[in-house]
PDB file of N, CA and C in Angstrom:
ATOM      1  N   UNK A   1    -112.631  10.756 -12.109  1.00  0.00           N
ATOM      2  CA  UNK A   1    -111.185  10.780 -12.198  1.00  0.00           C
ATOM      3  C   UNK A   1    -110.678  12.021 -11.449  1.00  0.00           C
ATOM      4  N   UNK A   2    -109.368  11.699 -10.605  1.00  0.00           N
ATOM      5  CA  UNK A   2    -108.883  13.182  -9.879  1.00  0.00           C
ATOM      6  C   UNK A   2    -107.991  13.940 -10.531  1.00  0.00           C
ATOM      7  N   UNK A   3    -107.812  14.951 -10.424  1.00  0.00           N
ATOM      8  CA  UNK A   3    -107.178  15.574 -11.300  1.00  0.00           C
ATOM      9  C   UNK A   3    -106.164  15.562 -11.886  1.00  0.00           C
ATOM     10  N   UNK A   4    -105.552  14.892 -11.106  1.00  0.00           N
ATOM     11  CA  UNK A   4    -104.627  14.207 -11.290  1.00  0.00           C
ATOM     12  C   UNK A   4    -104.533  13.303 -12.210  1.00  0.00           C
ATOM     13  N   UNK A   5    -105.376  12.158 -12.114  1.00  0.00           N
ATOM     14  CA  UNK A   5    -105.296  11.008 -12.964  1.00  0.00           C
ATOM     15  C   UNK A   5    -106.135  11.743 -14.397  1.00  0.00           C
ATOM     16  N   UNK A   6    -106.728  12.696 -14.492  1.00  0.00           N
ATOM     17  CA  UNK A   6    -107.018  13.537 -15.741  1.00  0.00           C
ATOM     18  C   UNK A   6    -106.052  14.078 -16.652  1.00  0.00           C
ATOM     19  N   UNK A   7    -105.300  14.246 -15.806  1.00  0.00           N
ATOM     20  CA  UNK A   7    -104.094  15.350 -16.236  1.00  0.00           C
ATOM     21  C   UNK A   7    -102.956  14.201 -17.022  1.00  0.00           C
ATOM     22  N   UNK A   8    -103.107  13.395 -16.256  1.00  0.00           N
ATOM     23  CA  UNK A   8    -101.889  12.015 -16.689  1.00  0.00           C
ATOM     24  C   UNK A   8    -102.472  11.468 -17.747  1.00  0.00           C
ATOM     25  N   UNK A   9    -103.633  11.022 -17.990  1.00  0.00           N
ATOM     26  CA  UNK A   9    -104.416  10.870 -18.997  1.00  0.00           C
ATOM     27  C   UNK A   9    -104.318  11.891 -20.137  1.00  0.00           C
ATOM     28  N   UNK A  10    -104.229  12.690 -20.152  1.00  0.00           N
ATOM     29  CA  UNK A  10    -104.207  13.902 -21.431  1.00  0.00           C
ATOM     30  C   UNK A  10    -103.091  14.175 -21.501  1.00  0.00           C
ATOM     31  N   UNK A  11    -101.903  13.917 -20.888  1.00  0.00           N
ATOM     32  CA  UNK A  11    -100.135  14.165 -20.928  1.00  0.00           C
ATOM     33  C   UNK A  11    -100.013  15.214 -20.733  1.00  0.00           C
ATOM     34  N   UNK A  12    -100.890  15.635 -19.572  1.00  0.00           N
ATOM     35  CA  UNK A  12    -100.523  17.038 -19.339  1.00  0.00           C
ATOM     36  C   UNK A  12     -99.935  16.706 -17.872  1.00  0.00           C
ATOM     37  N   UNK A  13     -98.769  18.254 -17.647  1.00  0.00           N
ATOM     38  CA  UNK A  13     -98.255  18.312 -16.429  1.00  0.00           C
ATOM     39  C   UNK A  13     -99.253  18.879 -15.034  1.00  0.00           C
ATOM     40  N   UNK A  14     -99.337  18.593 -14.061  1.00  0.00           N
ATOM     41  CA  UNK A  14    -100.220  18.895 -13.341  1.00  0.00           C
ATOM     42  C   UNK A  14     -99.838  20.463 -12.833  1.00  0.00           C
ATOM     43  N   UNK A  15    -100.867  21.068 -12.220  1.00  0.00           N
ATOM     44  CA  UNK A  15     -99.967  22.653 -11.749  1.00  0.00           C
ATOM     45  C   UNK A  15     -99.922  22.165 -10.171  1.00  0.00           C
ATOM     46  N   UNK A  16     -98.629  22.666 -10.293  1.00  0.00           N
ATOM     47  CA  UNK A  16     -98.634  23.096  -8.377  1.00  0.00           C
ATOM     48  C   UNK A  16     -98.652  23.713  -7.377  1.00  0.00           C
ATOM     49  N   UNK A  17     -99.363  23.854  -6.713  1.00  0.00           N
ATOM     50  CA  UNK A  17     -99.261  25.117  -5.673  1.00  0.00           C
ATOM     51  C   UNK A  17     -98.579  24.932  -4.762  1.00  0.00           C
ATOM     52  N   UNK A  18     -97.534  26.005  -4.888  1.00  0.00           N
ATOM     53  CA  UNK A  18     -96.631  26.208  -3.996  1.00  0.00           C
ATOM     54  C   UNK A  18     -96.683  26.321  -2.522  1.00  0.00           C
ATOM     55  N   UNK A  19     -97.723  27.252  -2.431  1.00  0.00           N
ATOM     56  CA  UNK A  19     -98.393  27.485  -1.093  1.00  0.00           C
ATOM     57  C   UNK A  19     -99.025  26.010  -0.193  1.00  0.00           C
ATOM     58  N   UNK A  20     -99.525  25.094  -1.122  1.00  0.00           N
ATOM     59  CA  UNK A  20     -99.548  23.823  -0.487  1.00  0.00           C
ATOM     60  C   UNK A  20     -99.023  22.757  -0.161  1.00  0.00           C
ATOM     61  N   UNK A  21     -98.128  22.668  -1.038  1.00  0.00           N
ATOM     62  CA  UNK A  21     -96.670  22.064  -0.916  1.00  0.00           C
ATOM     63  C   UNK A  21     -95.932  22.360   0.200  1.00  0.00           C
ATOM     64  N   UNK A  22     -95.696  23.955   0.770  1.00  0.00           N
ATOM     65  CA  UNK A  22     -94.797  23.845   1.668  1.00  0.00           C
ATOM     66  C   UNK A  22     -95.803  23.638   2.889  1.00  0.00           C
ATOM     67  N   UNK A  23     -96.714  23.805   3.154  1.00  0.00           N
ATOM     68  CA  UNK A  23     -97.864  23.612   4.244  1.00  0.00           C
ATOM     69  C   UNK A  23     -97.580  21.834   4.449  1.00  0.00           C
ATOM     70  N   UNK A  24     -97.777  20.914   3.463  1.00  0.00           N
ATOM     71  CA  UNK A  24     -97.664  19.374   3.426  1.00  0.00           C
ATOM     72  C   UNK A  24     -96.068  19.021   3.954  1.00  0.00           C
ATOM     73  N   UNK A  25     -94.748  20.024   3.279  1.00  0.00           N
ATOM     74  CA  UNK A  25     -94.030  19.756   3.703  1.00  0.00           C
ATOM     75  C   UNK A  25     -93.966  20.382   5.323  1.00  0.00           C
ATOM     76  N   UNK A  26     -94.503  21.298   5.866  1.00  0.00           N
ATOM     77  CA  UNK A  26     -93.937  21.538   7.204  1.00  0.00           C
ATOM     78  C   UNK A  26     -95.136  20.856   8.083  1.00  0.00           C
ATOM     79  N   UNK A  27     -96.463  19.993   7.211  1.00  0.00           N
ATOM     80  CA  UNK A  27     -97.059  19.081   8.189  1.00  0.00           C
ATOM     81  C   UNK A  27     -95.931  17.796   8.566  1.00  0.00           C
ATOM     82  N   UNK A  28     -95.764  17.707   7.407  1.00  0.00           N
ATOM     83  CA  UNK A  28     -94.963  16.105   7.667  1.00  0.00           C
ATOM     84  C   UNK A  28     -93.334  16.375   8.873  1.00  0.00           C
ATOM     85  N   UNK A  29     -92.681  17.225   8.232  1.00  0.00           N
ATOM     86  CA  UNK A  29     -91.678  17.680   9.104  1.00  0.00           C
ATOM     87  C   UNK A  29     -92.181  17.980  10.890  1.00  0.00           C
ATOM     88  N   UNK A  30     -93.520  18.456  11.058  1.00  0.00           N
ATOM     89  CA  UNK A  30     -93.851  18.575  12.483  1.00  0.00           C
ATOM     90  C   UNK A  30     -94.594  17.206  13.068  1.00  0.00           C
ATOM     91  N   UNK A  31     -95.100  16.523  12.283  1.00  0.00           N
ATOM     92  CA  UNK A  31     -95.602  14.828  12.615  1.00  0.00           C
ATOM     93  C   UNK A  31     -94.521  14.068  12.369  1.00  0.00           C
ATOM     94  N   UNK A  32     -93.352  14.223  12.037  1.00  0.00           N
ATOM     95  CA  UNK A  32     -91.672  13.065  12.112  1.00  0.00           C
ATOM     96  C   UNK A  32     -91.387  13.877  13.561  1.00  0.00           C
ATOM     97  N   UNK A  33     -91.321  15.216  13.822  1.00  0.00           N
ATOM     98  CA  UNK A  33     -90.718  16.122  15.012  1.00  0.00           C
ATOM     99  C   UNK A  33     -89.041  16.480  14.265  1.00  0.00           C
ATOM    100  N   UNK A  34     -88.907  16.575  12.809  1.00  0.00           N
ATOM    101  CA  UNK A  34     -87.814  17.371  12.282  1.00  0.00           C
ATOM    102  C   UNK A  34     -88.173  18.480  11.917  1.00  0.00           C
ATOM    103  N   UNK A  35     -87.019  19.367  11.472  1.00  0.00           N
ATOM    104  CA  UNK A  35     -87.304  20.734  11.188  1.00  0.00           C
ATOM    105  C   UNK A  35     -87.325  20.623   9.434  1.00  0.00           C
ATOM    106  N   UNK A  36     -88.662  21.297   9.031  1.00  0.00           N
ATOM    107  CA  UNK A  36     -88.209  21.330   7.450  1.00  0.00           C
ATOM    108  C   UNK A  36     -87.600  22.301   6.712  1.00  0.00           C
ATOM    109  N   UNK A  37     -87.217  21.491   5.632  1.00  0.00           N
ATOM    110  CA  UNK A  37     -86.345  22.513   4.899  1.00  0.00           C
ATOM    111  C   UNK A  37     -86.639  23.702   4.412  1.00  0.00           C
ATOM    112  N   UNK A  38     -86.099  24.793   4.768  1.00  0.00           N
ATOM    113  CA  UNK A  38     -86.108  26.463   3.986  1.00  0.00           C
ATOM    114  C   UNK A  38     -87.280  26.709   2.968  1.00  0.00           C
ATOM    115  N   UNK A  39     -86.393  25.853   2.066  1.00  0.00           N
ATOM    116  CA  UNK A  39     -86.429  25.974   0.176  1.00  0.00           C
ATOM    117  C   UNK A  39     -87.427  24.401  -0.233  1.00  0.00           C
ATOM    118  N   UNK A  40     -87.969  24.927  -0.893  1.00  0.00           N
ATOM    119  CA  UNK A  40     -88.327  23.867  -1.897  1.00  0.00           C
ATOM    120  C   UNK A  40     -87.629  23.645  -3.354  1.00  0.00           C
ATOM    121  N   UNK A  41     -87.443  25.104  -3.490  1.00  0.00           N
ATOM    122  CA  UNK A  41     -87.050  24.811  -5.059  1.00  0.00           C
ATOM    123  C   UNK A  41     -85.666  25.219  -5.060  1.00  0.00           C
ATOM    124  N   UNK A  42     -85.098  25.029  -5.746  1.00  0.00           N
ATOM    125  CA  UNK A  42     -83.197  25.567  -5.985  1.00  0.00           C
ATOM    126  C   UNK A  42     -83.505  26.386  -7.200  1.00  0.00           C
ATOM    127  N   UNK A  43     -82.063  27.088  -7.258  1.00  0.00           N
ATOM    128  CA  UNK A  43     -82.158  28.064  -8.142  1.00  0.00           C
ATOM    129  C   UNK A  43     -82.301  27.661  -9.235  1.00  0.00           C
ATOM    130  N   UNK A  44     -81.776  26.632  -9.625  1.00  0.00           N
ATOM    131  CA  UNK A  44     -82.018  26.127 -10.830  1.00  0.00           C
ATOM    132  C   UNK A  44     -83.717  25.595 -11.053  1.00  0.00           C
ATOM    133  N   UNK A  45     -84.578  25.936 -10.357  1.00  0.00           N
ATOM    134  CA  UNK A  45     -86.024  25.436 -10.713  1.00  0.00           C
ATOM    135  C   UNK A  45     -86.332  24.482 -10.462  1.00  0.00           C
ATOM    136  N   UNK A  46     -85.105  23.248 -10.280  1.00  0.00           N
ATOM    137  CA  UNK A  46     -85.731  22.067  -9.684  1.00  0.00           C
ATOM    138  C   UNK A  46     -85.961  21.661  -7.800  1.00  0.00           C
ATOM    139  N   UNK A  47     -86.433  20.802  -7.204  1.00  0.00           N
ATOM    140  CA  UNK A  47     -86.418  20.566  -5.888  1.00  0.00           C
ATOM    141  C   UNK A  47     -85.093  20.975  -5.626  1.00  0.00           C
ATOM    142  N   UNK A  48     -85.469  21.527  -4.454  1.00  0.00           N
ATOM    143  CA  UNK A  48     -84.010  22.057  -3.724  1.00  0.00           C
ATOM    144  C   UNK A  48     -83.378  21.063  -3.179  1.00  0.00           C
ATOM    145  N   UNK A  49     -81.995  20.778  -2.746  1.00  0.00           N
ATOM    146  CA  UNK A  49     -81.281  19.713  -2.300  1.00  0.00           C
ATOM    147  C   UNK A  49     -81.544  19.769  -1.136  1.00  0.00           C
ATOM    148  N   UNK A  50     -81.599  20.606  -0.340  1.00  0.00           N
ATOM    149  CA  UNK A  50     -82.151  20.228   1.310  1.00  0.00           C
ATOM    150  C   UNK A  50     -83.097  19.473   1.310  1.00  0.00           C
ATOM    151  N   UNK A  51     -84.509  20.098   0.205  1.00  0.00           N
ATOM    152  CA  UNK A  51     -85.583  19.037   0.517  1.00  0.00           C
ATOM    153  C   UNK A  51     -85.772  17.688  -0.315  1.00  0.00           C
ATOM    154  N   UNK A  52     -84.961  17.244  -1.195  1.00  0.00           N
ATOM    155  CA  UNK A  52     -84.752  16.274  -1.362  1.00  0.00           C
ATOM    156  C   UNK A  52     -83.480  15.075  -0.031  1.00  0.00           C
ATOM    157  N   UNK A  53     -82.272  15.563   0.464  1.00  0.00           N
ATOM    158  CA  UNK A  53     -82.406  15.106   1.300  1.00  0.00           C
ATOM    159  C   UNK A  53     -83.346  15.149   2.665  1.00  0.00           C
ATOM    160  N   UNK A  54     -84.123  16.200   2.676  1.00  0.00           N
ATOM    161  CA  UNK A  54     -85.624  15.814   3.650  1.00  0.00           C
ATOM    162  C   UNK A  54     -85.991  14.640   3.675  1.00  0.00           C
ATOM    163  N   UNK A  55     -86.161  14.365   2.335  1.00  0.00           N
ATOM    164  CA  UNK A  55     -87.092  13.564   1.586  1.00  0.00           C
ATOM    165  C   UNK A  55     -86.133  11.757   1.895  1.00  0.00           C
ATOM    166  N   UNK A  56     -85.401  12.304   1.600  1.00  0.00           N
ATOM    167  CA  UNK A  56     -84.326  10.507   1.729  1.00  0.00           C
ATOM    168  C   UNK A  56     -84.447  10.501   2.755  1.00  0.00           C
ATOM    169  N   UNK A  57     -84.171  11.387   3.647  1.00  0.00           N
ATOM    170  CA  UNK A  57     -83.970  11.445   5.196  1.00  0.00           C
ATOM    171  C   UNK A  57     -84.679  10.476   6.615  1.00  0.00           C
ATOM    172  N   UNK A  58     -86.298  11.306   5.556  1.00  0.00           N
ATOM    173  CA  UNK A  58     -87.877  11.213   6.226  1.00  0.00           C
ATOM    174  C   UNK A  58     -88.843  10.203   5.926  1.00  0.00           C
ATOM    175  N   UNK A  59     -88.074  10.056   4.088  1.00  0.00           N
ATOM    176  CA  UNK A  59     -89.281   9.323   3.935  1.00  0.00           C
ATOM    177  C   UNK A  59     -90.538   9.886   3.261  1.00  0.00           C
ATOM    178  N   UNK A  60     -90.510  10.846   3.194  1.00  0.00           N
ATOM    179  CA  UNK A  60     -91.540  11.977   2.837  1.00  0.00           C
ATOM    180  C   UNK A  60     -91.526  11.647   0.930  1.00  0.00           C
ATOM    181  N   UNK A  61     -92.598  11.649   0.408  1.00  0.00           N
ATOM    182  CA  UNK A  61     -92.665  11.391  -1.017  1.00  0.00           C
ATOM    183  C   UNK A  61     -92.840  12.755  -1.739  1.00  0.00           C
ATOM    184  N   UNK A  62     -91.773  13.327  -2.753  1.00  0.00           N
ATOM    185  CA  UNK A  62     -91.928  14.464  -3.558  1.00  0.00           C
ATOM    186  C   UNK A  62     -93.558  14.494  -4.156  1.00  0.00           C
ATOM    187  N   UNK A  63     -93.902  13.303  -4.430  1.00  0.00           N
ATOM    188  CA  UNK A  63     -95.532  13.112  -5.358  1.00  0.00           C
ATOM    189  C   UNK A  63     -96.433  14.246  -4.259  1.00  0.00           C
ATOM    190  N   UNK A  64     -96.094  13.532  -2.834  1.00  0.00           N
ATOM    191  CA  UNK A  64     -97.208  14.355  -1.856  1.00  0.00           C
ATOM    192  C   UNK A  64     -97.071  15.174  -1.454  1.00  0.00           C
ATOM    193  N   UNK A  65     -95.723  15.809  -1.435  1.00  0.00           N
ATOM    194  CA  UNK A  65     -94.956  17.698  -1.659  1.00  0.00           C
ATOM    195  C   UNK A  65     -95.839  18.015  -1.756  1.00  0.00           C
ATOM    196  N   UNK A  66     -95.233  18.287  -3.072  1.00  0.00           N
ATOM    197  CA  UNK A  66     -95.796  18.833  -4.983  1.00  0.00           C
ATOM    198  C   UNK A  66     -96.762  18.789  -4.733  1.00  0.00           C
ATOM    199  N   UNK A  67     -97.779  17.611  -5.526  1.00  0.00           N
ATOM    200  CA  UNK A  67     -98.963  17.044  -5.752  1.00  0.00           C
ATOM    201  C   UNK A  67     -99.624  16.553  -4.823  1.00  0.00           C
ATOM    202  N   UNK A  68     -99.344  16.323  -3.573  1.00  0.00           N
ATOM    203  CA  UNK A  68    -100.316  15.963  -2.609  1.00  0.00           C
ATOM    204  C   UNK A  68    -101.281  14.240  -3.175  1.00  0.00           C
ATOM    205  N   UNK A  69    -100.381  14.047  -4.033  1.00  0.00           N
ATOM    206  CA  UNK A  69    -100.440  12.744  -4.309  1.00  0.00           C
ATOM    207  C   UNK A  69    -100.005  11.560  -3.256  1.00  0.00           C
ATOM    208  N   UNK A  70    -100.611  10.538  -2.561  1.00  0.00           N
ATOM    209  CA  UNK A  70     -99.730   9.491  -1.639  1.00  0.00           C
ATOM    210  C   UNK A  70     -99.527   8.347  -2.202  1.00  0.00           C
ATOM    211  N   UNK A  71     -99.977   8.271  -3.250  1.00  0.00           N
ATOM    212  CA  UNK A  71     -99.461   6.715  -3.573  1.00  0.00           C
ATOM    213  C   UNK A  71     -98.218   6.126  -3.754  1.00  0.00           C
ATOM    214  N   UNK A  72     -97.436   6.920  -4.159  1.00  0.00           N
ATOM    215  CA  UNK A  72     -95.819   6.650  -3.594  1.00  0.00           C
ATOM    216  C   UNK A  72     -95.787   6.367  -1.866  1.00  0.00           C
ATOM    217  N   UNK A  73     -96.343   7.254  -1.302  1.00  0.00           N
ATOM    218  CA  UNK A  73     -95.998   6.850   0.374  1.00  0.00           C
ATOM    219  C   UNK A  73     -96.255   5.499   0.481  1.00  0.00           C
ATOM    220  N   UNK A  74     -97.852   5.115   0.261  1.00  0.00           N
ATOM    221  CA  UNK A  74     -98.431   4.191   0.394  1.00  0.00           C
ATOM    222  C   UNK A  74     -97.812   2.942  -0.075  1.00  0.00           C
ATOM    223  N   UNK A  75     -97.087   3.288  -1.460  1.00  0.00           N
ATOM    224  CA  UNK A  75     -96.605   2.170  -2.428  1.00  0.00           C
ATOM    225  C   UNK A  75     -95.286   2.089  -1.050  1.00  0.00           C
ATOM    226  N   UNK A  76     -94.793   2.607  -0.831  1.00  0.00           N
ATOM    227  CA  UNK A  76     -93.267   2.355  -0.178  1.00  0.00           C
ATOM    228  C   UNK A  76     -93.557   1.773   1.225  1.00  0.00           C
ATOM    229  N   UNK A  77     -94.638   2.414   1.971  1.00  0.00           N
ATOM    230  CA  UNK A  77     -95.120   1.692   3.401  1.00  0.00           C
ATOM    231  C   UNK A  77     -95.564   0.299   3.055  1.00  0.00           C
ATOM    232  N   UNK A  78     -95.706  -0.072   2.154  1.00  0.00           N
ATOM    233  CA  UNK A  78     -96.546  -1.422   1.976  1.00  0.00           C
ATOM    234  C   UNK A  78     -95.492  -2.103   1.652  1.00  0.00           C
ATOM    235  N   UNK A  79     -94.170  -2.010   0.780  1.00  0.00           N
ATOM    236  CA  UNK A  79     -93.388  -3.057   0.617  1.00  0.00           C
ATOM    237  C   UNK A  79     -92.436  -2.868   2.238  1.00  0.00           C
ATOM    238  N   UNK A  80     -92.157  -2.370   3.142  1.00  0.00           N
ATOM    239  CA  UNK A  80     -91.497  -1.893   4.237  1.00  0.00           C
ATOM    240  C   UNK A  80     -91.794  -2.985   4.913  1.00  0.00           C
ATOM    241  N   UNK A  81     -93.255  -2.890   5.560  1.00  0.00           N
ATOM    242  CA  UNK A  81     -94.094  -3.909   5.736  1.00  0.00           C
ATOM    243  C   UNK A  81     -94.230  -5.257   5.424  1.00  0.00           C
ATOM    244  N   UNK A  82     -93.790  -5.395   4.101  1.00  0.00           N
ATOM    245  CA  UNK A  82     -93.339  -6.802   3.948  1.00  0.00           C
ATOM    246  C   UNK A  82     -91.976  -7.219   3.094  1.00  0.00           C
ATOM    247  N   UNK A  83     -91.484  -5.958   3.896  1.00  0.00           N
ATOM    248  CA  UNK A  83     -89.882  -6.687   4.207  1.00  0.00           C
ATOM    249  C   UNK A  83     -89.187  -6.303   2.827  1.00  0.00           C
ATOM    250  N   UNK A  84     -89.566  -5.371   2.092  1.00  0.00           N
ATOM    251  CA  UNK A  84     -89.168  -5.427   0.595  1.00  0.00           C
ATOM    252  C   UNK A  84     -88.376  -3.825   0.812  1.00  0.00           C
ATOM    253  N   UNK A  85     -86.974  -3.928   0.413  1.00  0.00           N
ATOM    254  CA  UNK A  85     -86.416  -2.349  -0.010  1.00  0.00           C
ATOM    255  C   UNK A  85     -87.163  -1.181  -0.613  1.00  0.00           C
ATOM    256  N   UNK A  86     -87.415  -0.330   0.089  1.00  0.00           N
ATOM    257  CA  UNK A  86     -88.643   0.877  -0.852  1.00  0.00           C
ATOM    258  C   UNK A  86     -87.931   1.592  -1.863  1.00  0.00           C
TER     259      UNK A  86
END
């Protein structure tokens, strides 16, 4: 099981590293050829609004930010593909 699916299993929140998150976000921002956003987080602690519109923008899934999780990408490229609203 990945750590992920461990962590979801025991109802625990996963930790995130920050430092990898913005690395995933400024891969994806340089493989679209946009510029990414500043901030990740807003003052208030949650995703920052720039990078959530990144995210509407691009296409880019918060799961694979954060968590470096893709199954959201994957889940959304696959209905795209067959024609279904993501």
């Amino acid at each position: 099981m990945t750590d992920y699916n461990a962590a979801q299993a025991n109802g625990e929140a996963m930790p995130i590293d920050y430092v990898e998150a913005e690395t995933r976000m400024q891969f994806y921002a340089d493989t679209v050829g946009v510029e990414a956003p500043a901030k990740l987080i807003g003052e208030d602690g949650a995703p920052a609004r720039e990078l959530l519109t990144f995210c509407i923008d691009t296409g880019a899934s918060l799961d694979w930010i954060f968590l470096g999780d893709v199954r959201a990408m994957i889940h959304d490229s696959f209905k795209v593909a067959k024609g279904v609203q993501a």
